[in-house]
N, C-alpha and C. Protein backbone atom coordinates (compact mmCIF):
# COMPACT_ATOMS: atom_id res chain seq x y z
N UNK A 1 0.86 -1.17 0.00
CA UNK A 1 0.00 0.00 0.00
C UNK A 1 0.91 1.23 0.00
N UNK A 2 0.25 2.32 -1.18
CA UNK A 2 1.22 3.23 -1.32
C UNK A 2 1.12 4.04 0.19
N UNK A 3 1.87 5.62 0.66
CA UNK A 3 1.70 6.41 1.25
C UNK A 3 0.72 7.30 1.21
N UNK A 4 0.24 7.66 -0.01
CA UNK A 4 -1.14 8.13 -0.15
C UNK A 4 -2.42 7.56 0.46
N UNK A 5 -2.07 5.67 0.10
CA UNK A 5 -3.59 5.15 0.37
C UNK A 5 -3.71 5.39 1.39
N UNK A 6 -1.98 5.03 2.24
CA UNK A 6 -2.26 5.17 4.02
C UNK A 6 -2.90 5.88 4.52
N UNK A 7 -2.90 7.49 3.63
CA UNK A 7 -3.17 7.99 4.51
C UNK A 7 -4.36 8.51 4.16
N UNK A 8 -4.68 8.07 3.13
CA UNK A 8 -6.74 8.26 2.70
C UNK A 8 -7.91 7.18 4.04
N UNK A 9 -6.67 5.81 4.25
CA UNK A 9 -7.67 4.78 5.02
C UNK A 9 -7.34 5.76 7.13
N UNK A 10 -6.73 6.50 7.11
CA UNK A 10 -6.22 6.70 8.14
C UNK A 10 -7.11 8.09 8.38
N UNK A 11 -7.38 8.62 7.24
CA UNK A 11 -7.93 9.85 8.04
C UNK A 11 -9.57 9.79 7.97
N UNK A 12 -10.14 8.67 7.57
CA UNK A 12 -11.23 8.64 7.39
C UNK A 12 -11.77 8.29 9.34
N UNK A 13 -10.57 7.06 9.38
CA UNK A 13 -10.74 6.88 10.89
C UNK A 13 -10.75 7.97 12.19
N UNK A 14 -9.33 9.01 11.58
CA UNK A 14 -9.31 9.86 12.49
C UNK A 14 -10.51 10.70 12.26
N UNK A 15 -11.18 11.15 11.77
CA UNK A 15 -12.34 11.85 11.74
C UNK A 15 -13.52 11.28 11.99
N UNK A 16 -13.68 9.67 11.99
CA UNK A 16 -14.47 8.78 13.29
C UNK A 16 -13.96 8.85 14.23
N UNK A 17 -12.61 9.41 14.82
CA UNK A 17 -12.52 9.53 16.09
C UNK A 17 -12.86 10.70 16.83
N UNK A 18 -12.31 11.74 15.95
CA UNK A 18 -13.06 13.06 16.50
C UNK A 18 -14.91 13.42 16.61
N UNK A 19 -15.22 12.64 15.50
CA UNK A 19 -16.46 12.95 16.05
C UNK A 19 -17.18 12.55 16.58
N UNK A 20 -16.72 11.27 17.32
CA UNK A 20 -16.88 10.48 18.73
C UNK A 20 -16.12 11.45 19.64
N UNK A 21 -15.60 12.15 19.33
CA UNK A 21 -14.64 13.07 20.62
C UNK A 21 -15.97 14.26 20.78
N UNK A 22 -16.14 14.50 19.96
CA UNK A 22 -16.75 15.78 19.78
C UNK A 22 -18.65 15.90 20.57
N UNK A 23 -19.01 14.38 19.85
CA UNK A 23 -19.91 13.65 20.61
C UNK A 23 -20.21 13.82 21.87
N UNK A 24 -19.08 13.55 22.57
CA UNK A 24 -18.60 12.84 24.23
C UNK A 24 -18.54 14.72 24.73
N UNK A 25 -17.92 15.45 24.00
CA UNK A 25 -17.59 16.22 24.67
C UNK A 25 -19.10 17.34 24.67
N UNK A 26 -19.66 17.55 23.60
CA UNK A 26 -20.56 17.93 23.55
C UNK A 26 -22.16 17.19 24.65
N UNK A 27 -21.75 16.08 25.23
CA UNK A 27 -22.28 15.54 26.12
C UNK A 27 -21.80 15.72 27.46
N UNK A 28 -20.81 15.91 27.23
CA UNK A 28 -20.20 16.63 29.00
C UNK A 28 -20.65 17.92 28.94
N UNK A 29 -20.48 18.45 27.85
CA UNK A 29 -20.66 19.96 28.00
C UNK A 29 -22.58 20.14 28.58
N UNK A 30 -23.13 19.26 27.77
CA UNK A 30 -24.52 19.38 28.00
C UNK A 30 -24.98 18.86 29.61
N UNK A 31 -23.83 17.73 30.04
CA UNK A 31 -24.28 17.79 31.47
C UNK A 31 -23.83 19.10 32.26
N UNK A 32 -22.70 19.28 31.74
CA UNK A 32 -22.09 20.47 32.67
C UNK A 32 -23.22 21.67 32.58
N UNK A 33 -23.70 21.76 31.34
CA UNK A 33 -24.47 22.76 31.72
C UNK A 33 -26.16 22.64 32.47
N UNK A 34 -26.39 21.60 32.09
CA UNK A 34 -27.77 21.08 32.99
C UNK A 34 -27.45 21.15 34.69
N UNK A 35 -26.33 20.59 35.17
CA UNK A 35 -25.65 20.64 36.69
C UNK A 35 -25.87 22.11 36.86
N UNK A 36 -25.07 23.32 35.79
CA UNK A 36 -24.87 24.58 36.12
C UNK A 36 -25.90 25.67 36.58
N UNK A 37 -27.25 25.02 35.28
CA UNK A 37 -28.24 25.70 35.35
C UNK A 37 -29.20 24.77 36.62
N UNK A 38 -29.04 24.13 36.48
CA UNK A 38 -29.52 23.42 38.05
C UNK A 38 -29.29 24.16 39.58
N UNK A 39 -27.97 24.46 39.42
CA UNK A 39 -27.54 25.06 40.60
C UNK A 39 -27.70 26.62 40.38
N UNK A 40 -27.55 27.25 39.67
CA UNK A 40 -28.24 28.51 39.16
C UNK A 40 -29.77 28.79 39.78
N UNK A 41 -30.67 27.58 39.48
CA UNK A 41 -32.17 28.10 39.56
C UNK A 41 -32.51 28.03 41.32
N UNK A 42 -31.05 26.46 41.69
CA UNK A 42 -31.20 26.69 43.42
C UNK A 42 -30.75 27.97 44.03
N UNK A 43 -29.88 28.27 43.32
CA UNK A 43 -29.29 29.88 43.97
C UNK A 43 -30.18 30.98 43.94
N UNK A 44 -31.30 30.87 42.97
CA UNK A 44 -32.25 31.89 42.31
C UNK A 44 -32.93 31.97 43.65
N UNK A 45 -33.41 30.25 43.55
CA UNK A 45 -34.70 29.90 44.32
C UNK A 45 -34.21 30.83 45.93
N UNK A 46 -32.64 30.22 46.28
CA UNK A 46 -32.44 30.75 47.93
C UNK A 46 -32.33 32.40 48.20
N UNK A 47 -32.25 32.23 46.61
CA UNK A 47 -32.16 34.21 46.73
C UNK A 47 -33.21 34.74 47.31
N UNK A 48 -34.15 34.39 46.10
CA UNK A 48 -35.58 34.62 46.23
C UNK A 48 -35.87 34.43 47.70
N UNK A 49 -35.99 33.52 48.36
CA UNK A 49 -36.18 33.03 49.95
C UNK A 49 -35.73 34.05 50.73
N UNK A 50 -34.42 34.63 50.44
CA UNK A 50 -33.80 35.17 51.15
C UNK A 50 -34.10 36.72 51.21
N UNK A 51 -34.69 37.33 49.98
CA UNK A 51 -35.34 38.81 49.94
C UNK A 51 -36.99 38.53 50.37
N UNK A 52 -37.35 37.30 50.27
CA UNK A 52 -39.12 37.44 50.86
C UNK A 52 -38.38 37.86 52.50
N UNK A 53 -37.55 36.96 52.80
CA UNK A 53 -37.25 36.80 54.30
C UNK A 53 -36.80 38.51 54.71
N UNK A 54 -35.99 39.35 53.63
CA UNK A 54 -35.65 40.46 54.20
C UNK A 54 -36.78 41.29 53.76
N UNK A 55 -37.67 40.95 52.95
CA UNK A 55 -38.78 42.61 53.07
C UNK A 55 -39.54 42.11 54.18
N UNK A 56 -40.07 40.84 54.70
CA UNK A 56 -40.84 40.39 55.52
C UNK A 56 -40.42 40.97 56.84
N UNK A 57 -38.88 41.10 57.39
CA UNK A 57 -38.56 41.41 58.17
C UNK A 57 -38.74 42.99 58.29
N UNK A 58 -37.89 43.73 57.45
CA UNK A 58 -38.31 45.50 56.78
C UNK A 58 -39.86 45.57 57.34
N UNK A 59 -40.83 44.87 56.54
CA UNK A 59 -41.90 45.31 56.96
C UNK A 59 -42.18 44.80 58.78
N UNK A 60 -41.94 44.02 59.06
CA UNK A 60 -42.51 44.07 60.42
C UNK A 60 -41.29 44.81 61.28
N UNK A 61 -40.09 45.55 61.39
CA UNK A 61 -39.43 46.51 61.50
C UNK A 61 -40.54 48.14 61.59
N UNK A 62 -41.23 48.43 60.59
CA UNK A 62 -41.78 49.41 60.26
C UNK A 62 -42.78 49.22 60.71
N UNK A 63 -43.75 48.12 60.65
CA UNK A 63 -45.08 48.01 62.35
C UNK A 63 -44.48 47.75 63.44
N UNK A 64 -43.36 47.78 63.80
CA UNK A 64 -42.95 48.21 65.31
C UNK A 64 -42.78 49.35 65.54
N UNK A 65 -41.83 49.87 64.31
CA UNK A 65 -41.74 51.24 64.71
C UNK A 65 -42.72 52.45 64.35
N UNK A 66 -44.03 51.25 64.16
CA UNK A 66 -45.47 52.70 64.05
C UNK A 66 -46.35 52.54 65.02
N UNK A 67 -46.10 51.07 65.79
CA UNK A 67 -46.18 50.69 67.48
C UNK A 67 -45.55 51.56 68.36
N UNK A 68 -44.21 51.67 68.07
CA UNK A 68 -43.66 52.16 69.25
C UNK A 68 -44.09 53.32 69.00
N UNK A 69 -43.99 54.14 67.95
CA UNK A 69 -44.35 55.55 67.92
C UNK A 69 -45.61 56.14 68.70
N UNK A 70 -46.62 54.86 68.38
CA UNK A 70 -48.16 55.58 68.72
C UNK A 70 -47.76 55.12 70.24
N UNK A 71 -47.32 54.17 71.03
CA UNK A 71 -47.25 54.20 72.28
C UNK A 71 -46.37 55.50 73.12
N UNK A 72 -45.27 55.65 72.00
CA UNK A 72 -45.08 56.90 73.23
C UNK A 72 -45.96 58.53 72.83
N UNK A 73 -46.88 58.32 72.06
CA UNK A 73 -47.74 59.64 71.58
C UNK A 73 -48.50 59.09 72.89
N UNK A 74 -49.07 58.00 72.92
CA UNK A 74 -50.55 57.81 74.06
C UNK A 74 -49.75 58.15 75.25
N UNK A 75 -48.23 58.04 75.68
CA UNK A 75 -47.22 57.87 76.89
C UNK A 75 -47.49 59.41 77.41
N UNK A 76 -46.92 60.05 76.12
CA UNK A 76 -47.06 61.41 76.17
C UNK A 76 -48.90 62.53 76.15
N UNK A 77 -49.09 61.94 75.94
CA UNK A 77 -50.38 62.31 75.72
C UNK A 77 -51.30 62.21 77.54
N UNK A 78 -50.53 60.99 77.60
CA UNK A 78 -51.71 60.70 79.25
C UNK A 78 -50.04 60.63 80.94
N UNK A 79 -49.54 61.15 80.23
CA UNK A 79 -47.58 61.07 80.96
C UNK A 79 -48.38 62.32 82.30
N UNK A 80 -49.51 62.92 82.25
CA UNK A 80 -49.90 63.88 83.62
C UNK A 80 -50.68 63.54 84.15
N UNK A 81 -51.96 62.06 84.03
CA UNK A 81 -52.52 61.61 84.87
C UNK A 81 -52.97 61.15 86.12
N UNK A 82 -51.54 60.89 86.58
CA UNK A 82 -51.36 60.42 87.84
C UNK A 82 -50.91 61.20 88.66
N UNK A 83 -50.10 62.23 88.03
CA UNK A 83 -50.22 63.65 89.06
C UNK A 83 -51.88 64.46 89.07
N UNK A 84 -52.45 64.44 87.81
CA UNK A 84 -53.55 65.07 88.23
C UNK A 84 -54.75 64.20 88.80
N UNK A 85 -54.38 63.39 89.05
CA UNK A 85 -55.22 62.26 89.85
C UNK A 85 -54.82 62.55 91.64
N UNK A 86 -54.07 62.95 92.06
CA UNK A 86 -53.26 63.47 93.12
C UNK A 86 -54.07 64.62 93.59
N UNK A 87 -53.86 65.71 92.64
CA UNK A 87 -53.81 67.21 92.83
C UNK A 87 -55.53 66.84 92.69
N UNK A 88 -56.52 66.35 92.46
CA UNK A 88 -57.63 66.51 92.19
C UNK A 88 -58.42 66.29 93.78
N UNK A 89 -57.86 65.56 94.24
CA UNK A 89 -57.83 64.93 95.45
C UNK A 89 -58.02 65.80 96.59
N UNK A 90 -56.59 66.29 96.75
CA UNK A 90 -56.28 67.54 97.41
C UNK A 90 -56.64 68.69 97.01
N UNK A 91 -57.18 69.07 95.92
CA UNK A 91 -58.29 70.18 95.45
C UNK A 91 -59.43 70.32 96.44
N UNK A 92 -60.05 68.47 96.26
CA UNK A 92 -61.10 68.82 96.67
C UNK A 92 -61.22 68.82 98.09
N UNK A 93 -60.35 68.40 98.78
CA UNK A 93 -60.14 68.77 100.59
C UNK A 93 -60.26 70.12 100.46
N UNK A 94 -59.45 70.70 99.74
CA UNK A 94 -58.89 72.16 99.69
C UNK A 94 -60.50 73.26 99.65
N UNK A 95 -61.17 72.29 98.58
CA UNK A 95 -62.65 73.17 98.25
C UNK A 95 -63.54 72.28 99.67
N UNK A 96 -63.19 71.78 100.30
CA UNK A 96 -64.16 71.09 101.36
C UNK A 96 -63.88 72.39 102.28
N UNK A 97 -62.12 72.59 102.84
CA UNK A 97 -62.13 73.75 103.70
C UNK A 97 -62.56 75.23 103.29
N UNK A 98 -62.28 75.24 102.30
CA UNK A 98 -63.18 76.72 101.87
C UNK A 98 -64.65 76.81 102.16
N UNK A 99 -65.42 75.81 101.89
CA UNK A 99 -66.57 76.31 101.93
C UNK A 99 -67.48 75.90 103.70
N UNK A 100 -66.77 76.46 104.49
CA UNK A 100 -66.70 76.87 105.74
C UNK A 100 -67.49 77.90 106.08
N UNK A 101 -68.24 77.65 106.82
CA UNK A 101 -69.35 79.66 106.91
C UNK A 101 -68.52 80.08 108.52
N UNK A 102 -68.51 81.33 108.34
CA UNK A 102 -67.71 82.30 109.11
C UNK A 102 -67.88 83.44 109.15
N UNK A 103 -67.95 84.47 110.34
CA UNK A 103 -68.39 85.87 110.37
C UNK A 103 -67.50 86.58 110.61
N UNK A 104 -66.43 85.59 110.93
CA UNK A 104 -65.28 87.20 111.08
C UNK A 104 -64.37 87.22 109.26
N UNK A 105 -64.68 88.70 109.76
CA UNK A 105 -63.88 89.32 108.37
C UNK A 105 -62.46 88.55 107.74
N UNK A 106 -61.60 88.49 108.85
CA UNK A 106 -60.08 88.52 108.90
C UNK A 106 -60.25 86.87 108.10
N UNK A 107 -60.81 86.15 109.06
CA UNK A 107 -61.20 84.64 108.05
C UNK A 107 -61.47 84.32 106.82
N UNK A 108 -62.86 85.25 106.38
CA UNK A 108 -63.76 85.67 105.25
C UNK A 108 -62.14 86.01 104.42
N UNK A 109 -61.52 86.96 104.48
CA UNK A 109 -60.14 87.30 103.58
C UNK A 109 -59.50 86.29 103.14
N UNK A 110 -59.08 85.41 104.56
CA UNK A 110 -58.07 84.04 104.29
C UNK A 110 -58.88 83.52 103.09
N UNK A 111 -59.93 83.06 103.78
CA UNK A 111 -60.74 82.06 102.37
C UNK A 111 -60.95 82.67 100.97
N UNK A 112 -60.98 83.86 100.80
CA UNK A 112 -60.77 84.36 99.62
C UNK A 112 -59.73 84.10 98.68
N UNK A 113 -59.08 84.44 99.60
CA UNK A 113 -57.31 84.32 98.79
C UNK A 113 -56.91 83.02 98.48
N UNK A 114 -57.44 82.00 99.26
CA UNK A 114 -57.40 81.24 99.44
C UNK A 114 -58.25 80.17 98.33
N UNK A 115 -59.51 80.89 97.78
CA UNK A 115 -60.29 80.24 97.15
C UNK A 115 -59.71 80.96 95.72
N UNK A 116 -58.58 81.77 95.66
CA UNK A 116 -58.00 82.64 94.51
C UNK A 116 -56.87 81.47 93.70
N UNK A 117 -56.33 80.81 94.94
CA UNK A 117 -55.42 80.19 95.16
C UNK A 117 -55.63 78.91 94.07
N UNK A 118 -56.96 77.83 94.96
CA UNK A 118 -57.17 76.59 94.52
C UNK A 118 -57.66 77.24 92.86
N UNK A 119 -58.53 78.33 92.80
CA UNK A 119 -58.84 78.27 91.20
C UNK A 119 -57.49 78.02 90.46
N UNK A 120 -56.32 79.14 90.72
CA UNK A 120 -55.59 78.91 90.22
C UNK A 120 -54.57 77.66 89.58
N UNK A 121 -54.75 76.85 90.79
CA UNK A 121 -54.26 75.41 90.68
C UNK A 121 -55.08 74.66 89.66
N UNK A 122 -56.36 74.68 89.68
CA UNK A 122 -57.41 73.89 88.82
C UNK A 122 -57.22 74.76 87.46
N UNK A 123 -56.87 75.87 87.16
CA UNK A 123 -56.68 76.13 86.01
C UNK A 123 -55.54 75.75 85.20
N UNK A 124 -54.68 75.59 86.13
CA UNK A 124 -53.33 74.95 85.60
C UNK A 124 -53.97 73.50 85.13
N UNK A 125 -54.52 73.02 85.74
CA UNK A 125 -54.61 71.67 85.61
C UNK A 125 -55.97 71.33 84.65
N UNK A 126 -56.27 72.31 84.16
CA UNK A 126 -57.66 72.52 83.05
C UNK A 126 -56.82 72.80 81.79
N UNK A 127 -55.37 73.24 82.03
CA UNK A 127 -54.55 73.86 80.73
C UNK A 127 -53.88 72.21 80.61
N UNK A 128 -53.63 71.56 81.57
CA UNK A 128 -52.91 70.21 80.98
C UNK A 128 -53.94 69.03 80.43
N UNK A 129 -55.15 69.64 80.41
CA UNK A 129 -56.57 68.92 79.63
C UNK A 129 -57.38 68.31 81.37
N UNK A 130 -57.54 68.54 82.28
CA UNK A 130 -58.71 68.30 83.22
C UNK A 130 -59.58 68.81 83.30
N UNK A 131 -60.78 68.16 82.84
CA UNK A 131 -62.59 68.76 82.89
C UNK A 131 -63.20 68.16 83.91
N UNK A 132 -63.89 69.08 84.77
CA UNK A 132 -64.78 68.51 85.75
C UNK A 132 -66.06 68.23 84.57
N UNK A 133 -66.72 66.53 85.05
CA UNK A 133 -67.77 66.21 84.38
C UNK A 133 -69.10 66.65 85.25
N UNK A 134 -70.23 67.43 83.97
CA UNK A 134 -70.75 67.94 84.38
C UNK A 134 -72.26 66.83 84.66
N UNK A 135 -72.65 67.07 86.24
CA UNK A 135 -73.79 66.14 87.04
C UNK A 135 -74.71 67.07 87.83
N UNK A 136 -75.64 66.78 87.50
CA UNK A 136 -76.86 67.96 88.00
C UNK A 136 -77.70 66.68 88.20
N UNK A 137 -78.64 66.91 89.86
CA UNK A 137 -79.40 66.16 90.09
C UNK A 137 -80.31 66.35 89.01
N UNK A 138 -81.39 65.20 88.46
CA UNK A 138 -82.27 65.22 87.63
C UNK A 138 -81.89 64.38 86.42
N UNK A 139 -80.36 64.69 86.07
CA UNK A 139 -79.78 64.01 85.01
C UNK A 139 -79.53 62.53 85.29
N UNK A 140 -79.58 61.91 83.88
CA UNK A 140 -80.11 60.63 83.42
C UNK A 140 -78.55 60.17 84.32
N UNK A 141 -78.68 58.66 84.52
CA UNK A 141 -77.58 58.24 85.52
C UNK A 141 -76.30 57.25 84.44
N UNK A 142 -75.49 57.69 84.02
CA UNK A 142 -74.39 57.33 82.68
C UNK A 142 -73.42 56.46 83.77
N UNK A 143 -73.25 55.22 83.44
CA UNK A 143 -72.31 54.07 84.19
C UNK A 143 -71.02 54.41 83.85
N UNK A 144 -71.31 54.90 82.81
CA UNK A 144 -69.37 55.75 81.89
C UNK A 144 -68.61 56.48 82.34
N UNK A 145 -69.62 57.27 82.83
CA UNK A 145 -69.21 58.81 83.95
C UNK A 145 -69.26 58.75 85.28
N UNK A 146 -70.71 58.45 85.34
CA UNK A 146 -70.96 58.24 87.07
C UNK A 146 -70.68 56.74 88.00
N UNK A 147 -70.58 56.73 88.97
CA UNK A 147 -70.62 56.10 89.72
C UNK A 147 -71.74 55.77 90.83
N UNK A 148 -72.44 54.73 91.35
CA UNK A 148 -73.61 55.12 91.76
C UNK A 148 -73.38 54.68 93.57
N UNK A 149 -73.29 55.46 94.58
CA UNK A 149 -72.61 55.45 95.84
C UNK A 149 -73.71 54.54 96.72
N UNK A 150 -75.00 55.11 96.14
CA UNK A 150 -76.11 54.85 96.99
C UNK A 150 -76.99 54.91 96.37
N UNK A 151 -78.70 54.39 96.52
CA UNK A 151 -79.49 54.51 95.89
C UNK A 151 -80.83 54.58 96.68
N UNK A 152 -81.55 55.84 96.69
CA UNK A 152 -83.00 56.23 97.04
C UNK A 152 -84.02 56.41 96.14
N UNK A 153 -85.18 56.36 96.47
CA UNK A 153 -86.52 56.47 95.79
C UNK A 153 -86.92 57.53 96.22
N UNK A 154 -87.36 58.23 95.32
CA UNK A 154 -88.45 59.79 95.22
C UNK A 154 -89.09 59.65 93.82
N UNK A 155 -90.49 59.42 94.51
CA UNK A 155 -91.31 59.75 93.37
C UNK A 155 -91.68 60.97 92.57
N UNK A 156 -91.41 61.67 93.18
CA UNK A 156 -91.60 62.89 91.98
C UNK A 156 -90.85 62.59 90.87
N UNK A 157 -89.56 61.72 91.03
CA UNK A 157 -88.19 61.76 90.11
C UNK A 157 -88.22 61.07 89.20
N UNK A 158 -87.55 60.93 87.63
CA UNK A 158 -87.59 59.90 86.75
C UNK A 158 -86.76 58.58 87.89
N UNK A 159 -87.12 57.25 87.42
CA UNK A 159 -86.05 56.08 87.62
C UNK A 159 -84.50 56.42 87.20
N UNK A 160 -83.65 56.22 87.75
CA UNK A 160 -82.21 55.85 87.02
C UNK A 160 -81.66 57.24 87.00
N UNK A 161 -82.37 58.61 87.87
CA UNK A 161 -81.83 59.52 87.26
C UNK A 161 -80.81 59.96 88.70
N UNK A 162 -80.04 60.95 88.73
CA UNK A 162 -79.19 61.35 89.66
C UNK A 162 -79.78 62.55 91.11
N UNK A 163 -79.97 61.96 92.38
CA UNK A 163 -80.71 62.40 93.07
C UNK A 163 -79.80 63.60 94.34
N UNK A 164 -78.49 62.86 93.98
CA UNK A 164 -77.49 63.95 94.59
C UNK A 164 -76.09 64.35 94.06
N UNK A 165 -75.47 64.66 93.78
CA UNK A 165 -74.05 65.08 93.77
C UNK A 165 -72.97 64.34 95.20
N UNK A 166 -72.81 63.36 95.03
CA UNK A 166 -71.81 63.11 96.62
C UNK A 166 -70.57 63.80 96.42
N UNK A 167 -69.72 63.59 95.32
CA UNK A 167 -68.28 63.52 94.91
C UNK A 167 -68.42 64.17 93.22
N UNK A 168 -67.61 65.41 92.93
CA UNK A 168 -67.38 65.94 91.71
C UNK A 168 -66.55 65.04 91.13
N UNK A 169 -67.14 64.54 89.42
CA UNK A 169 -66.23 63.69 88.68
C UNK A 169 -65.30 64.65 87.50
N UNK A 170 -64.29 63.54 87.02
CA UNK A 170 -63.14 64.76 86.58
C UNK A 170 -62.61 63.90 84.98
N UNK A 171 -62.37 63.94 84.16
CA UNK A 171 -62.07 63.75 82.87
C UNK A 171 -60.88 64.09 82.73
N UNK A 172 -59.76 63.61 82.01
CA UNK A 172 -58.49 63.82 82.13
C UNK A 172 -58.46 63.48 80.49
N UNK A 173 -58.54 65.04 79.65
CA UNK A 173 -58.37 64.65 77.80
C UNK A 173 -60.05 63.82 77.79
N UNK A 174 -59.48 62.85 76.81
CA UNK A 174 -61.17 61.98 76.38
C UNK A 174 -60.70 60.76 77.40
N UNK A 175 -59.93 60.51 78.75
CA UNK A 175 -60.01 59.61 79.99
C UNK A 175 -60.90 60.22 81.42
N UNK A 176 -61.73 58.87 81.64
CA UNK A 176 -62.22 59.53 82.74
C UNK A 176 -61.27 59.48 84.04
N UNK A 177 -60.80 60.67 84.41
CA UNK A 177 -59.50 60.46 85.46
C UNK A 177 -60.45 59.90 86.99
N UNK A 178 -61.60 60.44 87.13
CA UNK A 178 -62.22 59.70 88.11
C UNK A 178 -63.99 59.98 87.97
N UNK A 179 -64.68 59.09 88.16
CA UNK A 179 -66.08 58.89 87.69
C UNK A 179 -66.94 59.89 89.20
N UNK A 180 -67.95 60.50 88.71
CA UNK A 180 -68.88 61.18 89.59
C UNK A 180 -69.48 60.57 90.31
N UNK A 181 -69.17 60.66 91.99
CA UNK A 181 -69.89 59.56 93.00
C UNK A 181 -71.14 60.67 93.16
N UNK A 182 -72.48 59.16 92.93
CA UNK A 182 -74.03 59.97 93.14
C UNK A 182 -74.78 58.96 93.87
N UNK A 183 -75.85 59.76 94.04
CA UNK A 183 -77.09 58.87 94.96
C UNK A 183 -78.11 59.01 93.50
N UNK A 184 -78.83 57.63 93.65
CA UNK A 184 -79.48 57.67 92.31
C UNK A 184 -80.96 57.11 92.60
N UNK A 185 -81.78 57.24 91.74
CA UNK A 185 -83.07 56.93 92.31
C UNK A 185 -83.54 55.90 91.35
N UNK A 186 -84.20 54.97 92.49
CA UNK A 186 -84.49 53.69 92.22
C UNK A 186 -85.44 53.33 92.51
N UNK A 187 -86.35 52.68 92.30
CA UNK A 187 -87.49 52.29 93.28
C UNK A 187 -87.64 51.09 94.48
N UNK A 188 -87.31 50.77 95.05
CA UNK A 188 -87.31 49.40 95.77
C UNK A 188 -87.68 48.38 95.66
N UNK A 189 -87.60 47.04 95.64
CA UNK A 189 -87.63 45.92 95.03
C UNK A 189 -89.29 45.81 95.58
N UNK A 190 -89.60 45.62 96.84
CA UNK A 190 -90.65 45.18 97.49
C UNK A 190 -91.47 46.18 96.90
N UNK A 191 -91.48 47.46 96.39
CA UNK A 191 -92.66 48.03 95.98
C UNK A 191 -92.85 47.79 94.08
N UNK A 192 -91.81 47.14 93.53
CA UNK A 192 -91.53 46.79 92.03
C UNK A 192 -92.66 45.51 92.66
N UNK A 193 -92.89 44.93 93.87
CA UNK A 193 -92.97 43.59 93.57
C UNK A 193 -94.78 44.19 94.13
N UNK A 194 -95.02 44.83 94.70
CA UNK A 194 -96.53 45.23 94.88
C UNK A 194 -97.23 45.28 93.53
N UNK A 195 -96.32 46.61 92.79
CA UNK A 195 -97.12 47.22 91.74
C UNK A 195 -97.02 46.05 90.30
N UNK A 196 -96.14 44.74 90.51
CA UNK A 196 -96.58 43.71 89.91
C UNK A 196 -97.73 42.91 89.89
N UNK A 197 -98.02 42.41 91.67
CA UNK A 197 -98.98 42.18 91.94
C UNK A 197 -100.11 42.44 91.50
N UNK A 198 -100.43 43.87 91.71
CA UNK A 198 -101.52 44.62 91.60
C UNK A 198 -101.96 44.39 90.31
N UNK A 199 -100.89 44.65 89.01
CA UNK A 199 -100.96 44.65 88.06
C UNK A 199 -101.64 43.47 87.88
N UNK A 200 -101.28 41.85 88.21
CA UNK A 200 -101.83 41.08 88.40
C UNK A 200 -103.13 40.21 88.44
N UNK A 201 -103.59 41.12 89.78
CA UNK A 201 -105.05 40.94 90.49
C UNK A 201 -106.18 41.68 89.11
């Protein structure tokens, strides 16, 4: 066999070998890239996981801090209660000794100045938001506001309505800093239980 044929029968082979090479390699390449993009879409996927996880957090970050905010507005808002829960107290001792009857002059003065005094204090304390709630016998009897100390019957009177003033009630902003102690009118059980009767017969 000449050198020519050799090398006509020789390269037919080598070019069955390469494209068995080429084959193989183009098959690695195709796993390599299936593995690559495999691990690509897991990296995507933990990404993804990982920004739900950080806006999820961001956002509940930002309802704490619109929690904490409104708690120290209400902090600040009601932060004089318990002093004017105090001073309301001692007001009203203060308005118990004033209204004292007395004929000497020199006294009559003290209590003046004196009754110059407590306004003054209650106005301070009307400028940091304290309203006396307003209770007039006659008026309907509110569980919100009032408090009910005791309870009498007078018929002239509606049921349920307010028959005395015991204790001035006081509002602190839209809180009731302390509820209006009253005597309230009721009718008595044993005469609810007559005018059943009667009704009855």
């Amino acid at each position: 066999m000449s050198e020519v044929e050799k090398e006509l029968v020789v390269e037919p082979e080598k070019e069955l070998t390469s494209k068995k090479e080429q084959v193989k390699e183009e098959k690695t390449k195709k796993k390599k890239k299936s593995s690559i993009e495999n691990q690509l879409e897991s990296v995507q996927e933990e990404l993804q996981s990982v920004k739900d996880k950080y806006y999820r957090n961001l956002a509940e970050m930002e309802n704490f801090k619109k929690r904490m905010n409104e708690d120290l507005k209400k902090e600040r808002k009601y932060a004089g209660i318990t002093m004017a829960d105090k001073l309301i107290d001692s007001l009203e001792v203060f308005d118990q000794a004033l209204n004292m009857q007395t004929e000497d002059k020199n006294m009559m003065n003290f209590l003046y100045g004196f009754k110059m005094i407590k306004d003054m204090m209650f106005n301070a304390l009307k400028d940091e938001g304290v309203v006396l709630v307003e209770s007039k016998i006659g008026d309907d009897f509110d569980p919100n506001i009032h408090e009910a100390m005791d309870k009498e019957y007078n018929p002239e009177q509606k049921e349920n309505t307010i028959l005395k003033v015991v204790k001035k009630g006081y509002k602190f902003k839209d809180r009731i800093l302390r509820p209006a102690m009253v005597v309230i009118n009721i009718k008595p059980e044993e005469e609810n239980k007559e005018t059943e009767s009667n009704i009855e017969e």
